[in-house]
C-alpha atoms as a PDB file:
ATOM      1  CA  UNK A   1      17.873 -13.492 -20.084  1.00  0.00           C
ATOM      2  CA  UNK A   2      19.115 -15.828 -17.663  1.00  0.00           C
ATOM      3  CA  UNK A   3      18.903 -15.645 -13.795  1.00  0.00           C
ATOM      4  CA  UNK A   4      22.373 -15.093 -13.351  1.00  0.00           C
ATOM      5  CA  UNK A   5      22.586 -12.423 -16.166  1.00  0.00           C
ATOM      6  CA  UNK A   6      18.775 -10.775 -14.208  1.00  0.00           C
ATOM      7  CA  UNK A   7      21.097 -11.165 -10.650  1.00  0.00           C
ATOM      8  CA  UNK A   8      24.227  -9.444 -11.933  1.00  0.00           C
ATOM      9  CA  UNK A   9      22.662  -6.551 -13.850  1.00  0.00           C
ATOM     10  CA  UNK A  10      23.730  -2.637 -12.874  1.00  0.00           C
ATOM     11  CA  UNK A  11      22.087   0.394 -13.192  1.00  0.00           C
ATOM     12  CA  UNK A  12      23.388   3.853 -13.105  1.00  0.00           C
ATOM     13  CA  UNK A  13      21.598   6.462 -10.775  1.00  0.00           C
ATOM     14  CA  UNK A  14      20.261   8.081 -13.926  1.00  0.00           C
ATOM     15  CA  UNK A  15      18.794   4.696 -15.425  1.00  0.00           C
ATOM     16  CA  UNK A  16      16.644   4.188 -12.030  1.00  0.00           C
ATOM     17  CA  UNK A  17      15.773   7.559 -11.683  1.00  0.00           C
ATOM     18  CA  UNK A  18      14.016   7.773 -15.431  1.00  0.00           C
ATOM     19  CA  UNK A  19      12.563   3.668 -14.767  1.00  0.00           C
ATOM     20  CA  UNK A  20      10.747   5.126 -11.910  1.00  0.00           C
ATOM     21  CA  UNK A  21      10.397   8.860 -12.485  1.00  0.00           C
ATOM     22  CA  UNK A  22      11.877  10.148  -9.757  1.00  0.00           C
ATOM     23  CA  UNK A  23      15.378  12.572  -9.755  1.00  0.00           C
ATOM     24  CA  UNK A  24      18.789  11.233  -8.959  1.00  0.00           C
ATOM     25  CA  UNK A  25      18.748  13.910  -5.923  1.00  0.00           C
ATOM     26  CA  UNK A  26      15.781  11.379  -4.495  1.00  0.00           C
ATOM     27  CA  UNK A  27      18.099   8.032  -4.599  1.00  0.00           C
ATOM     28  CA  UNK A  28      20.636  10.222  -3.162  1.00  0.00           C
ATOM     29  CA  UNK A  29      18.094  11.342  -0.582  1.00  0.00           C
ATOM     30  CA  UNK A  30      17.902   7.430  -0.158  1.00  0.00           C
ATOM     31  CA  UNK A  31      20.744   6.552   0.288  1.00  0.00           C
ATOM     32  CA  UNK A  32      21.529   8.995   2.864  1.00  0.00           C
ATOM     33  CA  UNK A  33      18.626   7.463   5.013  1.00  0.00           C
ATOM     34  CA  UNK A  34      20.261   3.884   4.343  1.00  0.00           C
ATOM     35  CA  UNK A  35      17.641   2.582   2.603  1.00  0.00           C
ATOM     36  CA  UNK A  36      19.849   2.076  -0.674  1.00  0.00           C
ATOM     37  CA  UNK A  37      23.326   0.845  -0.357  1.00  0.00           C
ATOM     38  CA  UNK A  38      24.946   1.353  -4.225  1.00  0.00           C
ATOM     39  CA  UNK A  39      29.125   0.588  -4.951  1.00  0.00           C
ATOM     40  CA  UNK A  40      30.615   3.203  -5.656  1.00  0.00           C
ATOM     41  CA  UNK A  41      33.135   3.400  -8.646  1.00  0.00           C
ATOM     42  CA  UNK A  42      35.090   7.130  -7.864  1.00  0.00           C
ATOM     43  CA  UNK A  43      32.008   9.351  -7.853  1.00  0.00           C
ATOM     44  CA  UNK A  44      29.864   6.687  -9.933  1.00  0.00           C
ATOM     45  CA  UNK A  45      26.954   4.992  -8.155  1.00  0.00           C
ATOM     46  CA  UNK A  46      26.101   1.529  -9.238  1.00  0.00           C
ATOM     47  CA  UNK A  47      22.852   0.061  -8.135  1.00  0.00           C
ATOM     48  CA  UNK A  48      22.493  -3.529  -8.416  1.00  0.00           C
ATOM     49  CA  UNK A  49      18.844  -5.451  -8.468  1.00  0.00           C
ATOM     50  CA  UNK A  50      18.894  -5.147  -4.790  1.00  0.00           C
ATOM     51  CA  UNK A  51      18.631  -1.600  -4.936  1.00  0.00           C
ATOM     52  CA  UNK A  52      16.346  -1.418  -7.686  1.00  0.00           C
ATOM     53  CA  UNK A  53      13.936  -4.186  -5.793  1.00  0.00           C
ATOM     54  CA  UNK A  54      13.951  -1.875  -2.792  1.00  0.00           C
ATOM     55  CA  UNK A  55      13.426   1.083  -4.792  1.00  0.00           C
ATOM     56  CA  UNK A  56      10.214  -0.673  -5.847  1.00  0.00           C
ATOM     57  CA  UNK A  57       9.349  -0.901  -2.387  1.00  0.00           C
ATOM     58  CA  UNK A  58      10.250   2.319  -1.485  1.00  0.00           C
ATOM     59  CA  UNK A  59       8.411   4.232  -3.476  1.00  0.00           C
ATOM     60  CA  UNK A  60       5.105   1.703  -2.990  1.00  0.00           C
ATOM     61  CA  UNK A  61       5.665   2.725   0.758  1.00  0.00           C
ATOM     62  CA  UNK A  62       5.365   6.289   0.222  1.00  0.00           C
ATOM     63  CA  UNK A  63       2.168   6.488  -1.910  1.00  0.00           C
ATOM     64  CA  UNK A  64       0.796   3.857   0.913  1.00  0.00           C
ATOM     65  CA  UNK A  65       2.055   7.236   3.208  1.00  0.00           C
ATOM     66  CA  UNK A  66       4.890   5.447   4.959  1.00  0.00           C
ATOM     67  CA  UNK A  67       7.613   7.776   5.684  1.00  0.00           C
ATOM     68  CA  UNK A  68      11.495   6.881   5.122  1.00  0.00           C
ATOM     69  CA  UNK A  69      11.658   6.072   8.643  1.00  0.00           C
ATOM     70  CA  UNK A  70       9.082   3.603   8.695  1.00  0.00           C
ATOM     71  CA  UNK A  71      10.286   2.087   5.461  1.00  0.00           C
ATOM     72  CA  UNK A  72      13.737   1.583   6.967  1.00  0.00           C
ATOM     73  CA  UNK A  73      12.360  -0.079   9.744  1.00  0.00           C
ATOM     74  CA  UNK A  74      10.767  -2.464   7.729  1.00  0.00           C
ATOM     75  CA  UNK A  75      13.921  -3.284   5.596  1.00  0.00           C
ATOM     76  CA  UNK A  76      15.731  -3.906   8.781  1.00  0.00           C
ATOM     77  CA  UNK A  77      13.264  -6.134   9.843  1.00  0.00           C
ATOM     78  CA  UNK A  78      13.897  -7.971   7.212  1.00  0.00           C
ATOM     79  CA  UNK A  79      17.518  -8.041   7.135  1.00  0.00           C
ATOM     80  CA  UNK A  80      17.807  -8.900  10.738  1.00  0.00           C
ATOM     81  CA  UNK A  81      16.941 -12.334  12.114  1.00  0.00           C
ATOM     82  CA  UNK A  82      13.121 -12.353  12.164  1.00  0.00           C
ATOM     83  CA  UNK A  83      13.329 -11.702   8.648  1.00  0.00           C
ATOM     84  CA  UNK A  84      10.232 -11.953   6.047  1.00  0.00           C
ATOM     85  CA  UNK A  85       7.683 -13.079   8.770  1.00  0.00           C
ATOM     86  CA  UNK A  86       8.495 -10.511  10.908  1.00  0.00           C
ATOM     87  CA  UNK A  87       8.428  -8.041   8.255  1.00  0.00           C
ATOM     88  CA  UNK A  88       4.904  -9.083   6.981  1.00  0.00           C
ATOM     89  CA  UNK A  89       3.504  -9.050  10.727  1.00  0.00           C
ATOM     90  CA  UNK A  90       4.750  -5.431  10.334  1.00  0.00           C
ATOM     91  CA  UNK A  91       3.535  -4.592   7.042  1.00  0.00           C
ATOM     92  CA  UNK A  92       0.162  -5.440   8.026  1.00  0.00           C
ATOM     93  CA  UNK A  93      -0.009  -4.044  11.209  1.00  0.00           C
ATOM     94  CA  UNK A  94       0.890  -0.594   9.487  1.00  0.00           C
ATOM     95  CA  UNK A  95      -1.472  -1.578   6.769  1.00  0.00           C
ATOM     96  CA  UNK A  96      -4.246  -1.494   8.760  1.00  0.00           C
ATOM     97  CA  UNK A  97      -3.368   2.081  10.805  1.00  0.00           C
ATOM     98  CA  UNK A  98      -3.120   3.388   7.457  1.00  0.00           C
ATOM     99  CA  UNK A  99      -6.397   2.241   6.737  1.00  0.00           C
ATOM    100  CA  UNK A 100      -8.049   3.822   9.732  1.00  0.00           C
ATOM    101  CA  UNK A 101      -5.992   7.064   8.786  1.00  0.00           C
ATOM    102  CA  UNK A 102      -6.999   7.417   5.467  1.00  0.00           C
ATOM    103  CA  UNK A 103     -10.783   6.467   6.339  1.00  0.00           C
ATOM    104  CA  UNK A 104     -10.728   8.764   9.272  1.00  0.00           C
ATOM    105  CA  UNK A 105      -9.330  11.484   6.008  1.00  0.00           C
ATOM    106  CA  UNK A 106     -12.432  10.446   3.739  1.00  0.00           C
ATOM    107  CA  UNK A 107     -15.031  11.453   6.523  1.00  0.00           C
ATOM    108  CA  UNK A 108     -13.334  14.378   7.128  1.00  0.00           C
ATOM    109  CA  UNK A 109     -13.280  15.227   3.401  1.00  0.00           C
ATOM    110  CA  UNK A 110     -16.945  14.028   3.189  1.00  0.00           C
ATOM    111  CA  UNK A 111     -18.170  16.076   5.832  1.00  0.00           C
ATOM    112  CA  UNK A 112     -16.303  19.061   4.212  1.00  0.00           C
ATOM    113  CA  UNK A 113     -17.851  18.589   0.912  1.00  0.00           C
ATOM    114  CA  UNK A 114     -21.382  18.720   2.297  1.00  0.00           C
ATOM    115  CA  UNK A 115     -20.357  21.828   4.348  1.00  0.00           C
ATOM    116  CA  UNK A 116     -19.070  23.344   1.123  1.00  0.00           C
ATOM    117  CA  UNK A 117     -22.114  22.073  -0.265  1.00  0.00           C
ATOM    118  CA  UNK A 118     -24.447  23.834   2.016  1.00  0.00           C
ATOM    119  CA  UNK A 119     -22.310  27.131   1.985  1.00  0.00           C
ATOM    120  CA  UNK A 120     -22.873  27.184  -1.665  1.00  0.00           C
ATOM    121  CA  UNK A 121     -26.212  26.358  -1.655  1.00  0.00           C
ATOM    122  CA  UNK A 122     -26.986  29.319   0.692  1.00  0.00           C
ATOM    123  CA  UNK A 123     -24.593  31.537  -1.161  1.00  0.00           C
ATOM    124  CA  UNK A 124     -26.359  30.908  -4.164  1.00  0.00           C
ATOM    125  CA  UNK A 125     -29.767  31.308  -2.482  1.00  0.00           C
ATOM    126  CA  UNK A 126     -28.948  34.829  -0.859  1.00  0.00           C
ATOM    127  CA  UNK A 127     -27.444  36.061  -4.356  1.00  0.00           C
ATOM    128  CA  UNK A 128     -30.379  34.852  -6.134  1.00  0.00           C
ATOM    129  CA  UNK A 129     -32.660  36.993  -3.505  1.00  0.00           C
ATOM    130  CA  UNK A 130     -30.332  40.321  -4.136  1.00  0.00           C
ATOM    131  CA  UNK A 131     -30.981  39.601  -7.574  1.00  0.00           C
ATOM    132  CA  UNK A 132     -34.897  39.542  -7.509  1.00  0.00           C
ATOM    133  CA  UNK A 133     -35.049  42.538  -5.248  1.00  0.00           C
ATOM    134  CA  UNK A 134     -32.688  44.793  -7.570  1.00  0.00           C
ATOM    135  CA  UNK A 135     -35.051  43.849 -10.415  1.00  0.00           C
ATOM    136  CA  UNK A 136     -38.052  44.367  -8.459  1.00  0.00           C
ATOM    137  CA  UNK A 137     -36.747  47.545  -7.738  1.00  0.00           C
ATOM    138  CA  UNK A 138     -35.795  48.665 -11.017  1.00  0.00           C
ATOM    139  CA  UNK A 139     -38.996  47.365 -12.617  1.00  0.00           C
ATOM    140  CA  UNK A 140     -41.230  48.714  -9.724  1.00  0.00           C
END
Protein backbone atom coordinates (compact mmCIF):
# COMPACT_ATOMS: atom_id res chain seq x y z
CA UNK A 1 0.00 0.00 0.00
CA UNK A 2 1.13 3.29 -0.86
CA UNK A 3 1.59 6.37 1.46
CA UNK A 4 -1.11 8.18 0.05
CA UNK A 5 -3.52 5.13 0.07
CA UNK A 6 -1.91 4.51 4.32
CA UNK A 7 -2.79 8.67 4.66
CA UNK A 8 -6.31 8.53 3.25
CA UNK A 9 -7.57 5.35 4.90
CA UNK A 10 -11.03 5.49 7.24
CA UNK A 11 -12.15 3.56 9.89
CA UNK A 12 -15.54 3.20 11.33
CA UNK A 13 -15.95 3.54 15.22
CA UNK A 14 -16.58 -0.19 15.30
CA UNK A 15 -13.30 -1.11 13.24
CA UNK A 16 -11.09 0.88 15.98
CA UNK A 17 -12.90 -0.23 18.75
CA UNK A 18 -12.30 -4.24 17.87
CA UNK A 19 -8.26 -3.13 16.52
CA UNK A 20 -7.76 -2.02 20.00
CA UNK A 21 -10.30 -3.77 22.20
CA UNK A 22 -11.92 -1.20 23.62
CA UNK A 23 -16.06 -0.30 23.12
CA UNK A 24 -17.31 2.34 20.76
CA UNK A 25 -18.87 4.06 24.07
CA UNK A 26 -14.86 4.64 24.97
CA UNK A 27 -14.01 6.62 21.52
CA UNK A 28 -17.16 8.33 22.19
CA UNK A 29 -15.95 8.98 25.73
CA UNK A 30 -12.93 10.42 23.64
CA UNK A 31 -14.17 12.36 21.71
CA UNK A 32 -16.18 14.15 24.16
CA UNK A 33 -12.85 15.06 26.03
CA UNK A 34 -11.44 16.32 22.52
CA UNK A 35 -8.92 14.05 22.28
CA UNK A 36 -10.42 12.48 18.94
CA UNK A 37 -11.85 14.72 16.35
CA UNK A 38 -13.76 12.08 13.66
CA UNK A 39 -16.12 13.63 10.40
CA UNK A 40 -19.11 12.95 10.79
CA UNK A 41 -21.30 11.55 7.86
CA UNK A 42 -25.25 12.00 9.47
CA UNK A 43 -24.77 9.92 12.62
CA UNK A 44 -21.62 7.99 11.08
CA UNK A 45 -18.21 8.64 12.65
CA UNK A 46 -15.24 8.37 10.42
CA UNK A 47 -11.85 8.23 11.96
CA UNK A 48 -9.03 8.91 9.79
CA UNK A 49 -5.17 7.75 10.66
CA UNK A 50 -5.00 10.76 12.80
CA UNK A 51 -7.41 9.46 15.07
CA UNK A 52 -6.31 6.05 15.01
CA UNK A 53 -2.45 7.35 15.70
CA UNK A 54 -3.80 9.17 18.73
CA UNK A 55 -5.82 6.37 19.79
CA UNK A 56 -2.49 4.53 19.97
CA UNK A 57 -1.34 7.09 22.19
CA UNK A 58 -4.19 7.30 24.15
CA UNK A 59 -4.56 4.22 25.32
CA UNK A 60 -0.43 3.86 25.90
CA UNK A 61 -1.12 6.94 28.23
CA UNK A 62 -3.56 5.29 30.32
CA UNK A 63 -1.79 1.97 31.13
CA UNK A 64 1.38 4.49 31.80
CA UNK A 65 -1.67 5.98 34.41
CA UNK A 66 -2.09 9.28 32.62
CA UNK A 67 -5.54 10.45 32.89
CA UNK A 68 -7.59 12.04 29.81
CA UNK A 69 -6.71 15.29 31.11
CA UNK A 70 -3.16 14.89 31.08
CA UNK A 71 -3.25 13.19 27.72
CA UNK A 72 -5.05 16.19 26.24
CA UNK A 73 -2.59 18.37 27.49
CA UNK A 74 -0.01 16.67 25.84
CA UNK A 75 -1.79 16.58 22.38
CA UNK A 76 -2.20 20.27 22.67
CA UNK A 77 1.21 20.68 23.28
CA UNK A 78 1.81 19.32 20.36
CA UNK A 79 -0.60 20.95 18.20
CA UNK A 80 0.24 24.35 19.44
CA UNK A 81 3.48 26.13 18.55
CA UNK A 82 6.09 24.41 20.76
CA UNK A 83 5.07 21.37 19.15
CA UNK A 84 7.06 17.85 19.37
CA UNK A 85 9.91 19.28 21.60
CA UNK A 86 7.74 20.68 23.87
CA UNK A 87 5.69 17.69 24.01
CA UNK A 88 8.69 15.31 24.70
CA UNK A 89 10.04 17.79 27.54
CA UNK A 90 6.52 16.95 28.85
CA UNK A 91 6.36 13.39 28.30
CA UNK A 92 9.38 12.91 30.23
CA UNK A 93 8.84 15.08 32.91
CA UNK A 94 5.53 13.02 33.60
CA UNK A 95 7.53 9.96 32.88
CA UNK A 96 9.58 10.31 35.59
CA UNK A 97 6.62 11.36 38.40
CA UNK A 98 5.12 8.29 37.27
CA UNK A 99 8.09 6.52 38.05
CA UNK A 100 8.41 7.78 41.59
CA UNK A 101 4.55 6.98 41.91
CA UNK A 102 4.60 3.63 40.92
CA UNK A 103 7.95 2.90 42.97
CA UNK A 104 6.58 4.69 45.93
CA UNK A 105 3.28 1.79 45.06
CA UNK A 106 5.88 -1.22 44.98
CA UNK A 107 7.23 -0.40 48.58
CA UNK A 108 4.02 0.02 49.75
CA UNK A 109 2.94 -3.32 48.24
CA UNK A 110 6.27 -4.83 49.48
CA UNK A 111 5.92 -3.80 52.87
CA UNK A 112 2.30 -5.18 52.78
CA UNK A 113 3.31 -8.51 51.60
CA UNK A 114 5.77 -9.03 54.45
CA UNK A 115 3.05 -7.77 56.89
CA UNK A 116 0.71 -10.32 55.36
CA UNK A 117 3.54 -12.51 55.57
CA UNK A 118 4.10 -12.20 59.22
CA UNK A 119 0.25 -12.23 60.02
CA UNK A 120 0.18 -15.55 58.41
CA UNK A 121 3.04 -16.84 59.82
CA UNK A 122 1.69 -16.12 63.36
CA UNK A 123 -1.76 -17.22 62.36
CA UNK A 124 -0.45 -20.36 61.37
CA UNK A 125 1.76 -20.64 64.48
CA UNK A 126 -1.17 -19.96 67.06
CA UNK A 127 -3.48 -22.56 65.08
CA UNK A 128 -0.82 -25.04 65.06
CA UNK A 129 -0.53 -24.53 69.10
CA UNK A 130 -4.59 -24.98 69.49
CA UNK A 131 -4.02 -27.93 67.57
CA UNK A 132 -1.32 -29.67 69.81
CA UNK A 133 -3.13 -28.74 72.97
CA UNK A 134 -6.64 -30.27 71.76
CA UNK A 135 -4.68 -33.45 71.00
CA UNK A 136 -2.80 -33.36 74.09
CA UNK A 137 -5.91 -33.10 75.70
CA UNK A 138 -7.74 -35.74 74.09
CA UNK A 139 -4.81 -38.16 74.26
CA UNK A 140 -3.94 -37.18 77.92
Amino acid sequence: MSQTETSNRTYSIGELAKEFGITSRTLRLYEEQGLLDPQREGTRRIYNDRNRVRLRLILRGKRLGWSLSEIRESFDLYDSNHGEEAQLELMLEKLARRRDTLEEQRRDIENALQDLERVAADASEALHGLRSGQRKLRHG
